[in-house]
N, C-alpha and C. Protein backbone atom coordinates (compact mmCIF):
# COMPACT_ATOMS: atom_id res chain seq x y z
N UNK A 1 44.35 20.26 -48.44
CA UNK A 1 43.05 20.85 -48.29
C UNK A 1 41.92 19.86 -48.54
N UNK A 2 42.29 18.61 -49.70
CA UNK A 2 41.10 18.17 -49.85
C UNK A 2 40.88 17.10 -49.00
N UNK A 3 41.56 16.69 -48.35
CA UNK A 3 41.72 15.74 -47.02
C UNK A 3 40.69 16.78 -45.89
N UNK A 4 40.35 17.91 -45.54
CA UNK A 4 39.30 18.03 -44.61
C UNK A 4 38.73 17.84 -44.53
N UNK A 5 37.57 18.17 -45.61
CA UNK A 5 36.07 17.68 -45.83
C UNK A 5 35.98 15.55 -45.90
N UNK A 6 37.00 14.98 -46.26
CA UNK A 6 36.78 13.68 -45.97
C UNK A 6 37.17 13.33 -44.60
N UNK A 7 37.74 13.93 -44.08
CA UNK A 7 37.46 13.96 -42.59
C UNK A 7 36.77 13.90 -41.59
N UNK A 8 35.80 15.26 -42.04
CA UNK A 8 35.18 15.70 -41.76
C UNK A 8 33.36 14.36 -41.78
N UNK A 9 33.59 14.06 -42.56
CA UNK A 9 32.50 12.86 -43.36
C UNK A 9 32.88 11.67 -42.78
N UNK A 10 34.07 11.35 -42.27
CA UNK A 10 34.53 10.03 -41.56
C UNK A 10 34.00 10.33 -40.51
N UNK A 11 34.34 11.78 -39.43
CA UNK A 11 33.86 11.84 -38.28
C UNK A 11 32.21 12.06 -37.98
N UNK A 12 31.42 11.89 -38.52
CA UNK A 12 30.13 12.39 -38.65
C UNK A 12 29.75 11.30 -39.20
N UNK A 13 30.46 10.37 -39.84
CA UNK A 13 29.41 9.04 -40.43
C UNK A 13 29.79 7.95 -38.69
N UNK A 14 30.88 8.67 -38.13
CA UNK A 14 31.33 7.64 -36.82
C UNK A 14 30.56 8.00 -35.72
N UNK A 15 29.69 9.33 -35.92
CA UNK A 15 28.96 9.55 -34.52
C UNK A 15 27.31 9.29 -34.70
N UNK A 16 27.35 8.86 -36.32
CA UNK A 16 25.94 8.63 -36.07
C UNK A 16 25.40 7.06 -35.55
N UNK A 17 24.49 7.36 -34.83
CA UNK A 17 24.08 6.00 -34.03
C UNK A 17 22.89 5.68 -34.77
N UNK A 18 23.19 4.08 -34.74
CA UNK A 18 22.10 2.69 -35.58
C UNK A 18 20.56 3.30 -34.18
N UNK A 19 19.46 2.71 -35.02
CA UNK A 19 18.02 2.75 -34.62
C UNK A 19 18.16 1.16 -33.80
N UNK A 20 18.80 1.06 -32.31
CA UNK A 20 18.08 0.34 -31.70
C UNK A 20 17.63 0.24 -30.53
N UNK A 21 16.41 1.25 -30.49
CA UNK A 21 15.25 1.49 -30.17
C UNK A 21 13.95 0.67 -30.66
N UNK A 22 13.24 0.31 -29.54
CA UNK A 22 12.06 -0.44 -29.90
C UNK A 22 11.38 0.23 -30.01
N UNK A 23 9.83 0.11 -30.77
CA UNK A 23 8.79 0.92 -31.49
C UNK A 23 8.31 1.31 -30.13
N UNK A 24 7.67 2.35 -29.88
CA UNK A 24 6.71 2.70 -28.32
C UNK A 24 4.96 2.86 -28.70
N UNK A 25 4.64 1.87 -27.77
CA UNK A 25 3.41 1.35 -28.18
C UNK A 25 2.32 1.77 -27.07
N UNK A 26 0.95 2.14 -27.55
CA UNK A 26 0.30 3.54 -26.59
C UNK A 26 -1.45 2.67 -27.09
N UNK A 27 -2.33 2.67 -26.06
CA UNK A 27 -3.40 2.86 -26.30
C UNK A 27 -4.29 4.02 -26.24
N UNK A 28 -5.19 3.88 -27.00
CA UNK A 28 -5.93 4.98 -26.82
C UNK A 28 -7.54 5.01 -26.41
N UNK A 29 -8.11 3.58 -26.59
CA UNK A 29 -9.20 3.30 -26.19
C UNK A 29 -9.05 1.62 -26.09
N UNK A 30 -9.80 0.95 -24.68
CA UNK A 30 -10.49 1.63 -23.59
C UNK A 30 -9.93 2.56 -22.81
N UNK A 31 -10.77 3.34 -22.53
CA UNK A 31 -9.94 4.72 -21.55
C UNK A 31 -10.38 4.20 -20.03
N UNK A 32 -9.13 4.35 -19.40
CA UNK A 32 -8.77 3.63 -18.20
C UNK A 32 -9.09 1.86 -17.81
N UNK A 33 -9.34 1.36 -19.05
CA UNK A 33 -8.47 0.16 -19.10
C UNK A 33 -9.42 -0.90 -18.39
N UNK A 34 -10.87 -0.12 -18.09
CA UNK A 34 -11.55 -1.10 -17.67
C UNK A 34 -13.09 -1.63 -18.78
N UNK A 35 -13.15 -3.15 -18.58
CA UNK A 35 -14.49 -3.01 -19.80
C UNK A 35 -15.34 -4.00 -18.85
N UNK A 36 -16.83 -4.63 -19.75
CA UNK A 36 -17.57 -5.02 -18.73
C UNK A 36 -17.38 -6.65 -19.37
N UNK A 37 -17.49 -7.46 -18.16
CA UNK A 37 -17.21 -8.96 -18.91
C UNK A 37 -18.40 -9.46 -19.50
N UNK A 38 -17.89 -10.58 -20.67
CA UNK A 38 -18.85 -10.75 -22.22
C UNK A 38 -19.38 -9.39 -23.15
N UNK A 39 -18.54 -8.67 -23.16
CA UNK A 39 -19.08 -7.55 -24.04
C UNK A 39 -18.10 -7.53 -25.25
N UNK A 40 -18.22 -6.83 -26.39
CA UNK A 40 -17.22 -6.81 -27.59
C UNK A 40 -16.51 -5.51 -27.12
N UNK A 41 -15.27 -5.21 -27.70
CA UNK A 41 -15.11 -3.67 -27.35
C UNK A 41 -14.46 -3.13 -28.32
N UNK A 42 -13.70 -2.16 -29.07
CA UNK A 42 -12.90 -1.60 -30.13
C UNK A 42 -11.64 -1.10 -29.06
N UNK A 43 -10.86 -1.74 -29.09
CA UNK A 43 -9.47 -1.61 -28.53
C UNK A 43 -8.70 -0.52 -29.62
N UNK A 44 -8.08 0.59 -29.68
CA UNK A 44 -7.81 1.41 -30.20
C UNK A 44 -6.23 2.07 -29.86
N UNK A 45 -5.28 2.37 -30.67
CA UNK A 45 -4.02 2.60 -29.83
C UNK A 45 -2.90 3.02 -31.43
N UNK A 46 -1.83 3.46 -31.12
CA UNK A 46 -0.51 3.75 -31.46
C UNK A 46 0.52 3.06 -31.76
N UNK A 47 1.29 3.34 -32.45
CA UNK A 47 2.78 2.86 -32.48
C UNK A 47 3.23 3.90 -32.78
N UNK A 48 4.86 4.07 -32.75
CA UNK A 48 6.03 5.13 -33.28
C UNK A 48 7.39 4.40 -33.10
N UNK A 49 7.93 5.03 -34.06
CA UNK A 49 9.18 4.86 -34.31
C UNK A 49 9.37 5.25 -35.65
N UNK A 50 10.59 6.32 -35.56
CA UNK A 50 11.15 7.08 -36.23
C UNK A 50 12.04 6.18 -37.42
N UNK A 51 12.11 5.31 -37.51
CA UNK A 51 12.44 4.07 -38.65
C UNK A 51 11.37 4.03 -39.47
N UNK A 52 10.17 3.86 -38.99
CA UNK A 52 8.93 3.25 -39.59
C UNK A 52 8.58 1.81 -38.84
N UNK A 53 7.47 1.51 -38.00
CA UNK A 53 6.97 0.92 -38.13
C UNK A 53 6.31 -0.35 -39.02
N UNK A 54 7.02 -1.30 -39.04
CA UNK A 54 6.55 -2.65 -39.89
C UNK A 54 5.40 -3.15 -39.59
N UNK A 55 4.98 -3.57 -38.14
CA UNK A 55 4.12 -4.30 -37.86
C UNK A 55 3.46 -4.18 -36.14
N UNK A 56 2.51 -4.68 -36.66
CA UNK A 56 2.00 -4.88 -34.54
C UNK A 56 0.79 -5.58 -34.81
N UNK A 57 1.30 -6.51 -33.64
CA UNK A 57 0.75 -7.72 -33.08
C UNK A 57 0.01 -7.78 -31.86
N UNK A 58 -1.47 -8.20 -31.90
CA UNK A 58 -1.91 -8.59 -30.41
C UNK A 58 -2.13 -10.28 -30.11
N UNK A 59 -1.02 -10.86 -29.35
CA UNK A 59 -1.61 -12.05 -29.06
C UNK A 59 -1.09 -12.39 -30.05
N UNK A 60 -0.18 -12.12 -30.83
CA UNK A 60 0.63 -13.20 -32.34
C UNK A 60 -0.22 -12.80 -33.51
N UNK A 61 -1.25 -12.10 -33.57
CA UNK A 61 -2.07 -11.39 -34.46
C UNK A 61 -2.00 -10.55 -35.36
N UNK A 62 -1.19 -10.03 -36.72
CA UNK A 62 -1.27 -8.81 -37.00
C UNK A 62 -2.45 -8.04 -37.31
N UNK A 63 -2.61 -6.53 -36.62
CA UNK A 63 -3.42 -5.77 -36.17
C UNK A 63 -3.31 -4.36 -37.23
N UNK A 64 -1.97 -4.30 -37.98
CA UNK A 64 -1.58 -2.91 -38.40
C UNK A 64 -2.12 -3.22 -39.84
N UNK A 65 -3.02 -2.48 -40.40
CA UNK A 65 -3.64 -2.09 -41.31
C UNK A 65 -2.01 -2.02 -42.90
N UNK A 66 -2.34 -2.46 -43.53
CA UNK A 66 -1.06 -2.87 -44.85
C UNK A 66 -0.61 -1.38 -45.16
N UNK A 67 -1.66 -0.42 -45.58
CA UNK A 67 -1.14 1.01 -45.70
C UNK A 67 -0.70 1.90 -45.27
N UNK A 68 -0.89 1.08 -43.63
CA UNK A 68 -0.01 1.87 -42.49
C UNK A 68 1.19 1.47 -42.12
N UNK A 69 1.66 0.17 -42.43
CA UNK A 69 3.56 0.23 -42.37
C UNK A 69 4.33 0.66 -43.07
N UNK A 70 5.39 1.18 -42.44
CA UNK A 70 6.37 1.49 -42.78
C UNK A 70 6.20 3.53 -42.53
N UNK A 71 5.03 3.85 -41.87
CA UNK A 71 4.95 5.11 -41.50
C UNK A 71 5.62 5.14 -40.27
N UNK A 72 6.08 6.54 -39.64
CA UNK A 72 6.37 6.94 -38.85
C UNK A 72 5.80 6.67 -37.15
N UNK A 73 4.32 7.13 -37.17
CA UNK A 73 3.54 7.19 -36.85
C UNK A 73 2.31 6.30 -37.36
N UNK A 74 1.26 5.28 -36.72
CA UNK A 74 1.00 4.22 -37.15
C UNK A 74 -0.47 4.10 -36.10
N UNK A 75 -1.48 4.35 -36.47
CA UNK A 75 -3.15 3.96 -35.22
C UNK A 75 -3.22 3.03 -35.87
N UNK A 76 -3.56 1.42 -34.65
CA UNK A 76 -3.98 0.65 -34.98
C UNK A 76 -5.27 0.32 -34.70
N UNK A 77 -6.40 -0.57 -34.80
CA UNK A 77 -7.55 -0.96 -34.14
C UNK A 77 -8.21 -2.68 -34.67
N UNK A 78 -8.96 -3.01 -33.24
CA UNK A 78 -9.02 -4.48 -33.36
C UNK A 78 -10.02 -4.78 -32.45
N UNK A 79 -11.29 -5.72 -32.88
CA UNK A 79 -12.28 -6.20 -31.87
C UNK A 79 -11.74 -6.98 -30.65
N UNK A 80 -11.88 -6.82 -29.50
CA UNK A 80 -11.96 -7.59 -28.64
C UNK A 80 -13.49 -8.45 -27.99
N UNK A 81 -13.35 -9.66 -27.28
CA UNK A 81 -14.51 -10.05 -26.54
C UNK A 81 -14.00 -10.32 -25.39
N UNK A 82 -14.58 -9.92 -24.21
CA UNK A 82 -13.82 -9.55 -22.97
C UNK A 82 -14.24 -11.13 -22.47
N UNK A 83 -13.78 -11.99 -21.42
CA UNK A 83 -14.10 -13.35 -20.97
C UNK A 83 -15.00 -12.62 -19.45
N UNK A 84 -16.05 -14.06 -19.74
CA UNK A 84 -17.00 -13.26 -18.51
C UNK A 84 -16.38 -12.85 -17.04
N UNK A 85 -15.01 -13.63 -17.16
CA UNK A 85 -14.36 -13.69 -15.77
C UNK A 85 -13.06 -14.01 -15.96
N UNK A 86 -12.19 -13.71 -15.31
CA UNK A 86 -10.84 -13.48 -15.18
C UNK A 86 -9.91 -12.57 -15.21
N UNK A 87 -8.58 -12.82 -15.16
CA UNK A 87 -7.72 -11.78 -15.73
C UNK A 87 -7.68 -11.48 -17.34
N UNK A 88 -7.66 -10.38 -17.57
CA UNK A 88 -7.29 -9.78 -19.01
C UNK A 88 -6.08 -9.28 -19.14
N UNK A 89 -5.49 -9.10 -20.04
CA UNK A 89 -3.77 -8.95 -19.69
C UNK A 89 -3.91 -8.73 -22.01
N UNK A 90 -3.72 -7.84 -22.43
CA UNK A 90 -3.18 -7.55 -23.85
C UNK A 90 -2.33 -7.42 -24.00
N UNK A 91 -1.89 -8.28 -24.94
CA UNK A 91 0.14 -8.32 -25.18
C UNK A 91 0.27 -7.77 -26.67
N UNK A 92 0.59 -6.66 -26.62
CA UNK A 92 0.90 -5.91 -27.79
C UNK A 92 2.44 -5.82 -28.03
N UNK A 93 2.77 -6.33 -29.87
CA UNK A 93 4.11 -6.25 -30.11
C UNK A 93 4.05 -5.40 -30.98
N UNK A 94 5.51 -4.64 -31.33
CA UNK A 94 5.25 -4.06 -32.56
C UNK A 94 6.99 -3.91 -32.68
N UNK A 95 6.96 -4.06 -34.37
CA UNK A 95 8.25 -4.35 -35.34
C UNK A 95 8.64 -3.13 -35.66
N UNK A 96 10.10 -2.22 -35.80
CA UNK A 96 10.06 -1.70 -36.42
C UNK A 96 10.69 -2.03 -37.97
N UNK A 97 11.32 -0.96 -38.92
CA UNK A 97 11.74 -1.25 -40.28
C UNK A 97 12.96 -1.59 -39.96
N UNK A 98 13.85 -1.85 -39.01
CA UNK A 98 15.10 -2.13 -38.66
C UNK A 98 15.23 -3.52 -37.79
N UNK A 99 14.16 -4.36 -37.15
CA UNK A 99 13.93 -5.51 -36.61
C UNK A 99 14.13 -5.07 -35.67
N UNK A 100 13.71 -4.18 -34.56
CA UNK A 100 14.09 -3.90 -33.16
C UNK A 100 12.50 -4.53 -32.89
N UNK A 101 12.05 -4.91 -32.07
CA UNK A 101 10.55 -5.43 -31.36
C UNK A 101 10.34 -4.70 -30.24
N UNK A 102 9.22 -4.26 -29.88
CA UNK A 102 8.96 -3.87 -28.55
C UNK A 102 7.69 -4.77 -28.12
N UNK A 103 7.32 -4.71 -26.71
CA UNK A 103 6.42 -5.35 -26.46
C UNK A 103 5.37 -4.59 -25.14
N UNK A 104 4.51 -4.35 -25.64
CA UNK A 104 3.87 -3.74 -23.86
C UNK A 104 2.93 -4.90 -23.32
N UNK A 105 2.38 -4.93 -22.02
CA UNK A 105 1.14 -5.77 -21.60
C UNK A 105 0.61 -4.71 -20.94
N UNK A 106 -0.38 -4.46 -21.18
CA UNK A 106 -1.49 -3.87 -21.35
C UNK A 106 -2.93 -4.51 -19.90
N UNK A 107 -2.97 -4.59 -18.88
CA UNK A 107 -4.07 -4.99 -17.83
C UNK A 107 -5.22 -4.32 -18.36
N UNK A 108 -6.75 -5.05 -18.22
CA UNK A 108 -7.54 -4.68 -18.53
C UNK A 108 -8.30 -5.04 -17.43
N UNK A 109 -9.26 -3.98 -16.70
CA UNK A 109 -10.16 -4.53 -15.84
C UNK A 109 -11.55 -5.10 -15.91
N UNK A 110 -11.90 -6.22 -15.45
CA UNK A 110 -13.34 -6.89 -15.70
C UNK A 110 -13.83 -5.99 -14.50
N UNK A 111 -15.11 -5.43 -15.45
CA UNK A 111 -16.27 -4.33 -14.55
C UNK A 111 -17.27 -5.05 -14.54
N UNK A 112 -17.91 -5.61 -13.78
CA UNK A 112 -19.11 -6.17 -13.84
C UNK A 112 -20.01 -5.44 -13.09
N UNK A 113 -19.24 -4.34 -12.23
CA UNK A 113 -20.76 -3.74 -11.01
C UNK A 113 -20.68 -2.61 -11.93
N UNK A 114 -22.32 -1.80 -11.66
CA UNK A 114 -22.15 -0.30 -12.64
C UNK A 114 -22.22 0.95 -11.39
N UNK A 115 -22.11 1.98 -11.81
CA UNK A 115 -21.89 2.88 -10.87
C UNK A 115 -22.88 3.27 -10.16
N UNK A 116 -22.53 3.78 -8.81
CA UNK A 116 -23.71 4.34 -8.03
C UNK A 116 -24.17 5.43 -7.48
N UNK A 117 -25.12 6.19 -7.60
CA UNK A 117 -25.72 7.29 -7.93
C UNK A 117 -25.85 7.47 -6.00
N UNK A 118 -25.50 8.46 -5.83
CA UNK A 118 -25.90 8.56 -3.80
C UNK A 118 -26.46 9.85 -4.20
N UNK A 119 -27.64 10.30 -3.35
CA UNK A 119 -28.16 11.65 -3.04
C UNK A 119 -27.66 11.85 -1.40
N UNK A 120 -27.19 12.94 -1.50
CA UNK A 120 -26.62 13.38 -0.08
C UNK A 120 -27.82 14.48 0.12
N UNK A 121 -28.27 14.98 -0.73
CA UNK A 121 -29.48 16.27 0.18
C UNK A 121 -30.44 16.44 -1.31
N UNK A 122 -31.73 16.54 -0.90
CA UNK A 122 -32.84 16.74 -1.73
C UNK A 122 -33.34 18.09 -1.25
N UNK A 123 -34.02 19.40 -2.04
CA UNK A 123 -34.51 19.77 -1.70
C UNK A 123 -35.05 20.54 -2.60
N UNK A 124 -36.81 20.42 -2.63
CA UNK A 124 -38.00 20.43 -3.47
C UNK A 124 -39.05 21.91 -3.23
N UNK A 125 -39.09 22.43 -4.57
CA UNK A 125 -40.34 23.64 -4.35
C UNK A 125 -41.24 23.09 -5.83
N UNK A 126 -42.77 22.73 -5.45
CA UNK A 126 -43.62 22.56 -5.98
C UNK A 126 -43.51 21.27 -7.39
N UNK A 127 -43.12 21.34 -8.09
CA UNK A 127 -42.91 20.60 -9.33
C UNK A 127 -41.57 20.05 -9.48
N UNK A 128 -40.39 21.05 -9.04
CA UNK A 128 -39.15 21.10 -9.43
C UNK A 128 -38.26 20.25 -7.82
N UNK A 129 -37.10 19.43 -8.23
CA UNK A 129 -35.81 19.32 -7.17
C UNK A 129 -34.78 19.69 -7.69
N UNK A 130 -33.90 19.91 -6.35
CA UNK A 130 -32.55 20.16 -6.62
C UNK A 130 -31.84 19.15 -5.76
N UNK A 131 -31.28 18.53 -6.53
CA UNK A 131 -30.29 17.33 -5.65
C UNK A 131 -28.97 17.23 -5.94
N UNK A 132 -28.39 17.67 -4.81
CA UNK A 132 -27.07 16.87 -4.40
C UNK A 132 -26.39 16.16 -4.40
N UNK A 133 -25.21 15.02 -4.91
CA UNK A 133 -24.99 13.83 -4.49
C UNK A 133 -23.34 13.71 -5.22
N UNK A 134 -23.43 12.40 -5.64
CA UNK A 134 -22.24 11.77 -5.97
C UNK A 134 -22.43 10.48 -6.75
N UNK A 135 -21.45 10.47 -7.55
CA UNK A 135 -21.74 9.03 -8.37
C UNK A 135 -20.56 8.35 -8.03
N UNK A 136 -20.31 7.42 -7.89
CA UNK A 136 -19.06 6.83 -7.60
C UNK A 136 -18.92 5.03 -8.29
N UNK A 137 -17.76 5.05 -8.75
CA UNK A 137 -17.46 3.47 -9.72
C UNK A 137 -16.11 3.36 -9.33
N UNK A 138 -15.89 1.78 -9.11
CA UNK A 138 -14.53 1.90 -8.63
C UNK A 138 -13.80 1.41 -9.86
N UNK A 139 -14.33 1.97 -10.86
CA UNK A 139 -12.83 1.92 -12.44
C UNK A 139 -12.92 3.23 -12.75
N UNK A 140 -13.86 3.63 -12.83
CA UNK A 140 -14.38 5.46 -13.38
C UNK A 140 -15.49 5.77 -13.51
N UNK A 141 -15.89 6.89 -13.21
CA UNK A 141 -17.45 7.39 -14.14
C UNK A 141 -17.26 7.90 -15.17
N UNK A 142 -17.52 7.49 -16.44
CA UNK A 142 -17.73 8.18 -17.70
C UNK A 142 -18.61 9.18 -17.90
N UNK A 143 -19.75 9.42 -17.89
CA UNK A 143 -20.87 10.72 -18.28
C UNK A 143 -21.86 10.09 -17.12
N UNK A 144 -22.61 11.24 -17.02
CA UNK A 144 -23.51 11.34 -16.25
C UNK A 144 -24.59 12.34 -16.93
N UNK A 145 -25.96 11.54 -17.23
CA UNK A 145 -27.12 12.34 -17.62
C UNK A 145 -28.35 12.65 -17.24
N UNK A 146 -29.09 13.55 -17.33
CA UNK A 146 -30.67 13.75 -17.14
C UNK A 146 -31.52 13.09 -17.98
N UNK A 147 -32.57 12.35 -17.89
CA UNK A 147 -33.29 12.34 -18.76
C UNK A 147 -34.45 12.45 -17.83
N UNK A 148 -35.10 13.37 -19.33
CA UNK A 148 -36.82 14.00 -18.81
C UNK A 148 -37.73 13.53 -19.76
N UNK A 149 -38.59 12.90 -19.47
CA UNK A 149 -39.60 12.27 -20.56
C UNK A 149 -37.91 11.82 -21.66
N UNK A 150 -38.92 11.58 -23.19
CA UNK A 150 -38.12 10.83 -23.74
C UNK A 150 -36.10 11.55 -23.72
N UNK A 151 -35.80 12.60 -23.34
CA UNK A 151 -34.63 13.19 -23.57
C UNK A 151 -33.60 13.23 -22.97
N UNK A 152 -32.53 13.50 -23.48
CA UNK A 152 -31.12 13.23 -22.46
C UNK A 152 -30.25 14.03 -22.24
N UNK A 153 -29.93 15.02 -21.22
CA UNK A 153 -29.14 15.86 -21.29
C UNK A 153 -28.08 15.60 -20.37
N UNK A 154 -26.66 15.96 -21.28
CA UNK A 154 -25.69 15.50 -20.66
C UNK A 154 -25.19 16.30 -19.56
N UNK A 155 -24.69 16.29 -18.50
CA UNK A 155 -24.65 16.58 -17.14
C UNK A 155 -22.44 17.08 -17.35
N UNK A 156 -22.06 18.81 -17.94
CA UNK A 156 -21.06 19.44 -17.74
C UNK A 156 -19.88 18.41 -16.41
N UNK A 157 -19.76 17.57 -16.49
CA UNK A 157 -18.98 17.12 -14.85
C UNK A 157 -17.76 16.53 -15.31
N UNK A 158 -16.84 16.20 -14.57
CA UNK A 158 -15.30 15.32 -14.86
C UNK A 158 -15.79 14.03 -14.54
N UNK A 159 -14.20 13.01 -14.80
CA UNK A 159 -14.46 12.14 -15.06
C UNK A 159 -13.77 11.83 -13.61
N UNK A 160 -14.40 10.70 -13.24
CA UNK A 160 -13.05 9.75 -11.93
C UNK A 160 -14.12 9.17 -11.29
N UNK A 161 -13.08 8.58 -10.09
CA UNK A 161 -13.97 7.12 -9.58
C UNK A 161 -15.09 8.07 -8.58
N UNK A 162 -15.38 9.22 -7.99
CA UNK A 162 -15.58 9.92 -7.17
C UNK A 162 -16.32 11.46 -8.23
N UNK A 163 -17.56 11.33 -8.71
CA UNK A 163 -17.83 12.79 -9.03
C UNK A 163 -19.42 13.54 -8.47
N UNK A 164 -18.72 14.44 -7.93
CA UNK A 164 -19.65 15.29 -7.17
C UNK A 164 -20.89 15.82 -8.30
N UNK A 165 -22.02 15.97 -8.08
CA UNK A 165 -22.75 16.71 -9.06
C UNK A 165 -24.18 17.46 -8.26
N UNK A 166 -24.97 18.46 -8.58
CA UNK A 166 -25.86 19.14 -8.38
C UNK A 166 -26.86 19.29 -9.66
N UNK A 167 -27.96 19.08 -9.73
CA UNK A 167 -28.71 18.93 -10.51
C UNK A 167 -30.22 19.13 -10.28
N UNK A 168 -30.69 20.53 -11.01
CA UNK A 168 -32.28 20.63 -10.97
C UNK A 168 -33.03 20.63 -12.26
N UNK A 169 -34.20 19.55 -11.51
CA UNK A 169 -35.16 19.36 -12.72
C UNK A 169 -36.89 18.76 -12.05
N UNK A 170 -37.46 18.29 -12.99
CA UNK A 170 -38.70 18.13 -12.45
C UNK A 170 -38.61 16.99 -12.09
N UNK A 171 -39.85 17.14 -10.64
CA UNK A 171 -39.82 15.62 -10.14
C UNK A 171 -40.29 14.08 -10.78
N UNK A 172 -39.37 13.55 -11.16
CA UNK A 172 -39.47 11.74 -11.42
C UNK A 172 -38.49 12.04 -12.95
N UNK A 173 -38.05 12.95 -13.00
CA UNK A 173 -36.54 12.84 -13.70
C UNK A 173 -36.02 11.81 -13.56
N UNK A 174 -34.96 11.39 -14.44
CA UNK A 174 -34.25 9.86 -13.87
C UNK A 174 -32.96 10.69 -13.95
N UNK A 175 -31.80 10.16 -13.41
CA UNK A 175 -30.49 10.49 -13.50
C UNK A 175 -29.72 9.31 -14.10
N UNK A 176 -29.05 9.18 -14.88
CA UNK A 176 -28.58 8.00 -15.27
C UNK A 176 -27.01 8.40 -15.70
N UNK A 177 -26.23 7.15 -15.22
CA UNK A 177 -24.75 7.52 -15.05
C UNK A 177 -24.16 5.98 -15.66
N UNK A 178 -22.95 6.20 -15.95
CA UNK A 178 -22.16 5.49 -17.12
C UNK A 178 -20.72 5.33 -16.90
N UNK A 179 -20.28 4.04 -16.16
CA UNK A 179 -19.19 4.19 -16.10
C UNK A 179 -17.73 4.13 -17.39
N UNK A 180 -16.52 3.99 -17.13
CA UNK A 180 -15.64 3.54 -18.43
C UNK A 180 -15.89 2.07 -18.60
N UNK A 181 -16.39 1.22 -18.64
CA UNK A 181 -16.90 0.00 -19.14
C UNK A 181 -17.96 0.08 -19.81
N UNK A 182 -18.52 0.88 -19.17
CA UNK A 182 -19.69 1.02 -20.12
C UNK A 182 -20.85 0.75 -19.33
N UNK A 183 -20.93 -0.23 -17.82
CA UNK A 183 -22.19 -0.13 -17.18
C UNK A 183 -22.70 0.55 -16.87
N UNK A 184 -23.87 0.72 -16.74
CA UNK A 184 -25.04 2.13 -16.37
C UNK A 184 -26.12 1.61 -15.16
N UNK A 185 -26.10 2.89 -14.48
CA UNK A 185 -27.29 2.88 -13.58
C UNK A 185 -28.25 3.94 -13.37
N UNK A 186 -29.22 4.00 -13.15
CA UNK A 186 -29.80 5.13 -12.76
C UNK A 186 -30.66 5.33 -11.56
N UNK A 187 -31.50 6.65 -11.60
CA UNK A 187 -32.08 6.41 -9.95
C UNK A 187 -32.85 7.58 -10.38
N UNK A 188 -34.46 7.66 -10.43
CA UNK A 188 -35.16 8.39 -10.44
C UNK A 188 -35.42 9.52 -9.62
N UNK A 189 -35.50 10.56 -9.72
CA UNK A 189 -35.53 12.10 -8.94
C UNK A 189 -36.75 11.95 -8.06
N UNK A 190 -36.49 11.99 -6.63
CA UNK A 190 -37.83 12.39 -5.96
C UNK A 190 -38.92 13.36 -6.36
């Protein structure tokens, strides 16, 4: 009888499987991966692995904050300065508590144009317009706003390279729009 239960403990210490799995490594900001060249930016992102997390590296760098290894779950963050021109490419490593490494590369796009505001139809009673149009960026549009005299109201719309919008306010309003890099343009209301 007492031979089962050690059996039982042989077969169950033989099916459990070693951690080698690499850590899985996630950003979380810039969102969609594009920024504007010579600007600083806060690069923002993840690790996991169910071991714990030791470490992560950008570029041979450690990035992971001392009180955060050896957690489960692990946000890292780190200044970047984007080069006025070229490819960007972030090589993120990360260790777990068992020496498995993972590695992602990460593309980053240089934005240098800012987005552009099109009016497809204007149409005006006394003081007030209502206009039509589209903003379009070929990395993304981030927000899109009104401003009236000194104020800014943010404009309810989605995000993507393509966003439709309708908007009434008084005439010489500005519209001002913001892509995911961060460039801005605007275009004053007839």
């Amino acid at each position: 009888m007492r031979w089962r239960p050690l059996l039982f403990l042989f077969l169950l210490s033989a099916c459990a499987r070693p951690d080698t799995a690499p850590p899985e490594l996630g950003l979380v900001a810039p969102q969609g991966g594009g920024i504007a060249p010579g600007r600083d930016l806060l690069v923002e992102g993840y690790a996991f692995d169910p071991s714990g997390v030791a470490g992560v590296r950008v570029g041979g760098q450690e990035v992971l904050p001392e009180g955060e290894k050896g957690k489960k779950l692990v946000r890292f963050r780190f200044r970047l300065r984007a080069p006025a021109s070229g490819q960007v490419e972030l090589r993120l490593e990360a260790e777990d508590a068992r020496g498995n490494r993972g590695e992602r590369r990460v593309p980053l796009v240089l934005d240098a144009s800012p987005p552009r505001i099109l009016a497809e139809r204007v149409e005006g009673e006394g003081g007030q317009v209502r206009v039509y149009g589209w903003v379009e960026d070929n990395v993304g549009v981030e927000r899109v706003s009104l401003q009236v005299g000194g104020r800014f109201t943010a404009l309810s719309l989605p995000k993507g390279p393509r966003v439709p919008f309708v908007v009434e306010a008084p005439r010489g309003a500005v519209l001002v729009a913001v892509d995911a890099a961060g460039n801005r343009s605007s275009r004053r209301l007839p």
